[in-house]
N, C-alpha and C. Protein backbone atom coordinates (compact mmCIF):
# COMPACT_ATOMS: atom_id res chain seq x y z
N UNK A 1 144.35 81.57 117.51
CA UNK A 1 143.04 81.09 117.17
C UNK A 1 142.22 82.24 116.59
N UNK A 2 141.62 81.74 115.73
CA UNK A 2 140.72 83.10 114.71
C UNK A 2 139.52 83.44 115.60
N UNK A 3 139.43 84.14 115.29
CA UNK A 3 137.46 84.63 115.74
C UNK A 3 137.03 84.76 114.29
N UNK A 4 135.47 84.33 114.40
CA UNK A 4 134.72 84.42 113.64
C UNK A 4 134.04 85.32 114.23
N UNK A 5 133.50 86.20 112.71
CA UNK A 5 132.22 87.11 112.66
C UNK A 5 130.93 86.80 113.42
N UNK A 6 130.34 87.55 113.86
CA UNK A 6 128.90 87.13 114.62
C UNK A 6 128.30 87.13 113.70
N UNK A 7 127.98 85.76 113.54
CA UNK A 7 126.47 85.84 112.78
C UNK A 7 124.78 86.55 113.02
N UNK A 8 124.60 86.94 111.77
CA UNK A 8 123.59 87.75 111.74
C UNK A 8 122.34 86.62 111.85
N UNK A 9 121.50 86.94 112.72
CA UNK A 9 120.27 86.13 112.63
C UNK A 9 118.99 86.92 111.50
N UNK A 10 119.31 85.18 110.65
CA UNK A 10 118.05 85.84 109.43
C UNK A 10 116.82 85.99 110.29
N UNK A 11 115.85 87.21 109.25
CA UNK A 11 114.78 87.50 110.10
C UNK A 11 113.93 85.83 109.78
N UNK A 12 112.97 85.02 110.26
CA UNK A 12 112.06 84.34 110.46
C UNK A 12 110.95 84.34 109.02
N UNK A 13 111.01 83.24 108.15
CA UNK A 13 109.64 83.61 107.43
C UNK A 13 108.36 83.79 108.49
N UNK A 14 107.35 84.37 107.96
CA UNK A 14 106.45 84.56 108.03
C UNK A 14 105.68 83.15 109.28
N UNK A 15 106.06 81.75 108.63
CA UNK A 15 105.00 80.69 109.29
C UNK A 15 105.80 80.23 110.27
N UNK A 16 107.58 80.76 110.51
CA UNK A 16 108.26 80.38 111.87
C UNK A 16 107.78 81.57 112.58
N UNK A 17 107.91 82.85 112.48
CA UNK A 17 107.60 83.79 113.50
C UNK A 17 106.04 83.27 114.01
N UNK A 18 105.51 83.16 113.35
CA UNK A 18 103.79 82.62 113.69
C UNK A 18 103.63 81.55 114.77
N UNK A 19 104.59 80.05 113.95
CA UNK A 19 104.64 79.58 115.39
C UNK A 19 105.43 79.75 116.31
N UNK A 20 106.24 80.38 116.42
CA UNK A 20 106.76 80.91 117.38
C UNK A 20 106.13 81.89 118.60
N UNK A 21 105.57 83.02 117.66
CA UNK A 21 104.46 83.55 118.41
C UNK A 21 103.24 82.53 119.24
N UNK A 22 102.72 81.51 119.11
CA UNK A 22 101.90 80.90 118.81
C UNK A 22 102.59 79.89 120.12
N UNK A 23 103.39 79.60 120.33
CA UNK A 23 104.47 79.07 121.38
C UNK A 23 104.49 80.03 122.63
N UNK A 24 104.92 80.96 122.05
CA UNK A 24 105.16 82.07 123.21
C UNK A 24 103.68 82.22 124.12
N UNK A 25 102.69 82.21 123.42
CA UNK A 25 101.02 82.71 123.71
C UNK A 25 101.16 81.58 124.41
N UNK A 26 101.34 80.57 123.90
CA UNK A 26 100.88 79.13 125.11
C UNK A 26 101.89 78.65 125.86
N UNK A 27 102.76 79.29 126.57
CA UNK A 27 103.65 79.54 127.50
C UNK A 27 103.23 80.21 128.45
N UNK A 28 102.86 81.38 127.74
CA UNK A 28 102.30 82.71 128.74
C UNK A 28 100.86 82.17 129.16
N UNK A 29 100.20 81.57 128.43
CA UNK A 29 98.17 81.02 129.52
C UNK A 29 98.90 80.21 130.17
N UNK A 30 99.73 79.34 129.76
CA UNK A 30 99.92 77.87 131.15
C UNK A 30 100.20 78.71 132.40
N UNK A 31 100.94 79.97 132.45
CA UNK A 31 101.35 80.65 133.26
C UNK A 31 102.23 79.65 134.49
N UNK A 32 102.89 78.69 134.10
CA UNK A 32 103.78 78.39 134.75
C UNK A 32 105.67 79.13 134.85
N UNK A 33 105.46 79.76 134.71
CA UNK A 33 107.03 80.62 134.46
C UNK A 33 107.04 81.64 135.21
N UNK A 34 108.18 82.10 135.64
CA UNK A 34 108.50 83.40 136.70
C UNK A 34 108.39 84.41 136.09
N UNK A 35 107.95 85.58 136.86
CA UNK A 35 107.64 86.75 136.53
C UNK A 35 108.21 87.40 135.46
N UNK A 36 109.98 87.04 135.79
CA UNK A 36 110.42 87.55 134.89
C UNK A 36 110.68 86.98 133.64
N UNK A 37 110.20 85.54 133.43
CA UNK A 37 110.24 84.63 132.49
C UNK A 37 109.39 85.11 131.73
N UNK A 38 107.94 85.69 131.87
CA UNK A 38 106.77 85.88 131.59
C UNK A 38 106.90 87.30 130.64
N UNK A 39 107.83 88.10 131.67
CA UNK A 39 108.10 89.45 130.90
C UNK A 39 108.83 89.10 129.76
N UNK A 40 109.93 88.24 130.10
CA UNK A 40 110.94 88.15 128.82
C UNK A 40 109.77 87.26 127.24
N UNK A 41 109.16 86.49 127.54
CA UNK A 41 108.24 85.69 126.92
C UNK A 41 107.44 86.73 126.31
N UNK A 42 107.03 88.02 126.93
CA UNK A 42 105.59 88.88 126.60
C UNK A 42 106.82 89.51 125.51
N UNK A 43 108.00 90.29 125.86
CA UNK A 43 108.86 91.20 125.02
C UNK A 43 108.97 90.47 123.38
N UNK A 44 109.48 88.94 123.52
CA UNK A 44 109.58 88.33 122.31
C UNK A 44 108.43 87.81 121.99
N UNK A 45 107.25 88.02 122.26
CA UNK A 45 105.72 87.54 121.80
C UNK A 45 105.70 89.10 121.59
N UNK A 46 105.88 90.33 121.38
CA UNK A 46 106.01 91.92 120.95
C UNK A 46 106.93 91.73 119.87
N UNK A 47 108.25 90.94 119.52
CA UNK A 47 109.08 91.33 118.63
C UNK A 47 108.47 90.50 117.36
N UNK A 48 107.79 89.20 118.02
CA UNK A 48 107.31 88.33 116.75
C UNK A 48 106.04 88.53 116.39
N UNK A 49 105.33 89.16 116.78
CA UNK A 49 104.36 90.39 116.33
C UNK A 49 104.59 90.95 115.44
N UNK A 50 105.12 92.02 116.00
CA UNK A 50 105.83 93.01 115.16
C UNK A 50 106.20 92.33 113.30
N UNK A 51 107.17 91.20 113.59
CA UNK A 51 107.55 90.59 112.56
C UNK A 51 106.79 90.37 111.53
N UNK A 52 105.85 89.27 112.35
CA UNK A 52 104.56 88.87 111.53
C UNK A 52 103.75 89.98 110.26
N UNK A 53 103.73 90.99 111.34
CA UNK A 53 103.21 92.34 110.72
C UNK A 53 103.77 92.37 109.43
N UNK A 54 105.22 92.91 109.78
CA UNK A 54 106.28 93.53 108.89
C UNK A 54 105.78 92.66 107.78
N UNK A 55 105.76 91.16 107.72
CA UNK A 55 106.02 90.38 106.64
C UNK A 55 105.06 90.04 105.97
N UNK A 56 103.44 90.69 106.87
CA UNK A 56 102.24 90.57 105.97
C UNK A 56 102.11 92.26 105.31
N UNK A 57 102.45 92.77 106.27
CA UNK A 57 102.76 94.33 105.27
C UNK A 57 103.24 93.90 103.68
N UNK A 58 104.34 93.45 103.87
CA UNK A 58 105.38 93.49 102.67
C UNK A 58 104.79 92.72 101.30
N UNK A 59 103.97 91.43 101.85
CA UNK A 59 103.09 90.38 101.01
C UNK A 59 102.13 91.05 100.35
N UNK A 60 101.24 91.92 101.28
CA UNK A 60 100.23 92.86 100.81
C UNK A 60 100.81 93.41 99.83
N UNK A 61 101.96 94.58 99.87
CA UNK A 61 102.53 95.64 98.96
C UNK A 61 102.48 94.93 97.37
N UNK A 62 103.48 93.68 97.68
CA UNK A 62 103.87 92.90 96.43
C UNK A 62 102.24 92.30 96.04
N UNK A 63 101.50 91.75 96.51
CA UNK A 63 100.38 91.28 95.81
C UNK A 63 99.27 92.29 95.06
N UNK A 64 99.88 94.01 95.75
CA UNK A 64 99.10 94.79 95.03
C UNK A 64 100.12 95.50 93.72
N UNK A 65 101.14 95.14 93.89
CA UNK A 65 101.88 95.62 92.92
C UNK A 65 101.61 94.60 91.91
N UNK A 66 101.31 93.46 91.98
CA UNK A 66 101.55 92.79 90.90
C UNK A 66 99.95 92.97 90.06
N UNK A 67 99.09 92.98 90.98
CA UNK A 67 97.88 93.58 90.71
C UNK A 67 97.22 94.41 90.01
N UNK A 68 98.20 95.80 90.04
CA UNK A 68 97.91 96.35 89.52
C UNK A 68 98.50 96.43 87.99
N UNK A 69 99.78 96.01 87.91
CA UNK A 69 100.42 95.21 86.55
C UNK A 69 100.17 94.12 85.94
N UNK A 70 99.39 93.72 86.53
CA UNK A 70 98.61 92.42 85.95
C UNK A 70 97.32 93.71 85.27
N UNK A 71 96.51 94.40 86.17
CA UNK A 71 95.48 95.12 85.51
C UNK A 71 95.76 95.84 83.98
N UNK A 72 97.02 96.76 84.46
CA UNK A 72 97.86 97.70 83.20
C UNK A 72 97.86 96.47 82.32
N UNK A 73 98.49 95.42 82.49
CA UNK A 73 98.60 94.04 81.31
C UNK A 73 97.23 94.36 80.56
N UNK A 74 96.33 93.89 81.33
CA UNK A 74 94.82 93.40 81.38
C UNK A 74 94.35 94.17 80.32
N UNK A 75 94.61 95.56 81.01
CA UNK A 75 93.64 96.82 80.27
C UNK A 75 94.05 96.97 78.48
N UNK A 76 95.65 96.88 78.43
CA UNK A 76 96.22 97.15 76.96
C UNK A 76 95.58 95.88 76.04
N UNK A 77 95.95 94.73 76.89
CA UNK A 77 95.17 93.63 75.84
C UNK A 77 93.91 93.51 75.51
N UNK A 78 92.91 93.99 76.29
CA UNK A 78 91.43 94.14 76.43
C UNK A 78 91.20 95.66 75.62
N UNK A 79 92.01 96.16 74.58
CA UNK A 79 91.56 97.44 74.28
C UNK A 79 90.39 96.68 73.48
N UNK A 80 89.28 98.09 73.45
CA UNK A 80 87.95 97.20 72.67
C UNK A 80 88.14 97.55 71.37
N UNK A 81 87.43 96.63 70.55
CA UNK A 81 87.58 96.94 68.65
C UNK A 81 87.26 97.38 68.57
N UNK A 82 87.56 97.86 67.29
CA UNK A 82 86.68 99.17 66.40
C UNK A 82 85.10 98.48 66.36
N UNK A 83 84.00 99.54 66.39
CA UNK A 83 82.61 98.73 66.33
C UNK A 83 82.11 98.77 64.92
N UNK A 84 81.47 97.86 64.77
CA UNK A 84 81.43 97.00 63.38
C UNK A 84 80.66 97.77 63.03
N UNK A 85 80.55 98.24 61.58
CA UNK A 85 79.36 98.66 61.12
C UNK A 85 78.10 98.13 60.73
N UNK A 86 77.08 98.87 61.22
CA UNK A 86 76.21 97.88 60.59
C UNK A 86 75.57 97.76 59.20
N UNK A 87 75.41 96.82 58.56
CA UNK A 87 75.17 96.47 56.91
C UNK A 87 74.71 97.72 56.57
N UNK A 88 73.36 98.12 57.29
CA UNK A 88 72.18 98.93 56.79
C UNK A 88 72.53 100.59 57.00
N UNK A 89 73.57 100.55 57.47
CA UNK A 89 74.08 101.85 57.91
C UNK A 89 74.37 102.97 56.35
N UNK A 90 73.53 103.84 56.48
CA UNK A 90 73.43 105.04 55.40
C UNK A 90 74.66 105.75 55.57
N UNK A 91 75.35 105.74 54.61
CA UNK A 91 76.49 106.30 54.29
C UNK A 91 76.65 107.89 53.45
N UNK A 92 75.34 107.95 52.96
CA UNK A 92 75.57 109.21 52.25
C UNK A 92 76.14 109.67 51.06
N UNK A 93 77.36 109.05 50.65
CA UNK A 93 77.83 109.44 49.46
C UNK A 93 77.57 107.88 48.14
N UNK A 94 76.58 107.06 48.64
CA UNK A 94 75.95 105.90 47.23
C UNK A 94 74.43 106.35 47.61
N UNK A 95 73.87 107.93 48.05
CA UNK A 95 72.76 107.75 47.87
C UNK A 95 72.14 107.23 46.44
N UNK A 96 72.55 107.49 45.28
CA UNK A 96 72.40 107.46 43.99
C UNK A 96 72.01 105.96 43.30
N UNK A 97 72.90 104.97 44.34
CA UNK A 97 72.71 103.28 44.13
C UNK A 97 72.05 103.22 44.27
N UNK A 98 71.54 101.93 42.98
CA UNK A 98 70.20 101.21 43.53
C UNK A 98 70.05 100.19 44.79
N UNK A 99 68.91 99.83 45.05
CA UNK A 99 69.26 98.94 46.46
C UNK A 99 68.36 98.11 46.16
């Protein structure tokens, strides 16, 4: 008989670790669970923390990266025009024209 590989547990998006966390918190106020239920409950309400973090860290990074390449975009297309001259503007070399 074969053995299979242990599967790797994917990490949690962002809105399962949340409710999960969010589970764990209202486990721990009912405070119906044994001491050591409570500890094990507080450790994985610490790991899905943690997670949460990690995965609003990472959202942040990417929403400022794109941000700021969206700006670099922004800035090259927004170069300003040349400024127009104006009609009445003395030029110096037709002082001689009539006007």
């Amino acid at each position: 008989m074969e053995q299979q590989p242990p599967q790797t547990e994917r990490e949690p998006s962002f809105e399962e670790a949340l409710a999960q966390l969010r589970e764990t918190v209202q486990t721990l106020e009912e405070g119906n669970v044994s001491l050591e239920e409570a500890t094990r409950l507080l450790a994985r309400g610490a790991e899905l923390a943690r997670t949460c973090n990690d995965l609003l860290a990472k959202a942040e990074l990417q929403v400022s990266r794109i941000r700021r390449n969206f700006q670099g975009q922004a800035d090259v297309a927004e170069e300003p025009e040349p400024p127009m001259v104006p009609p009445q503007q003395d030029f110096g070399m037709f002082d001689d024209a009539p006007r």
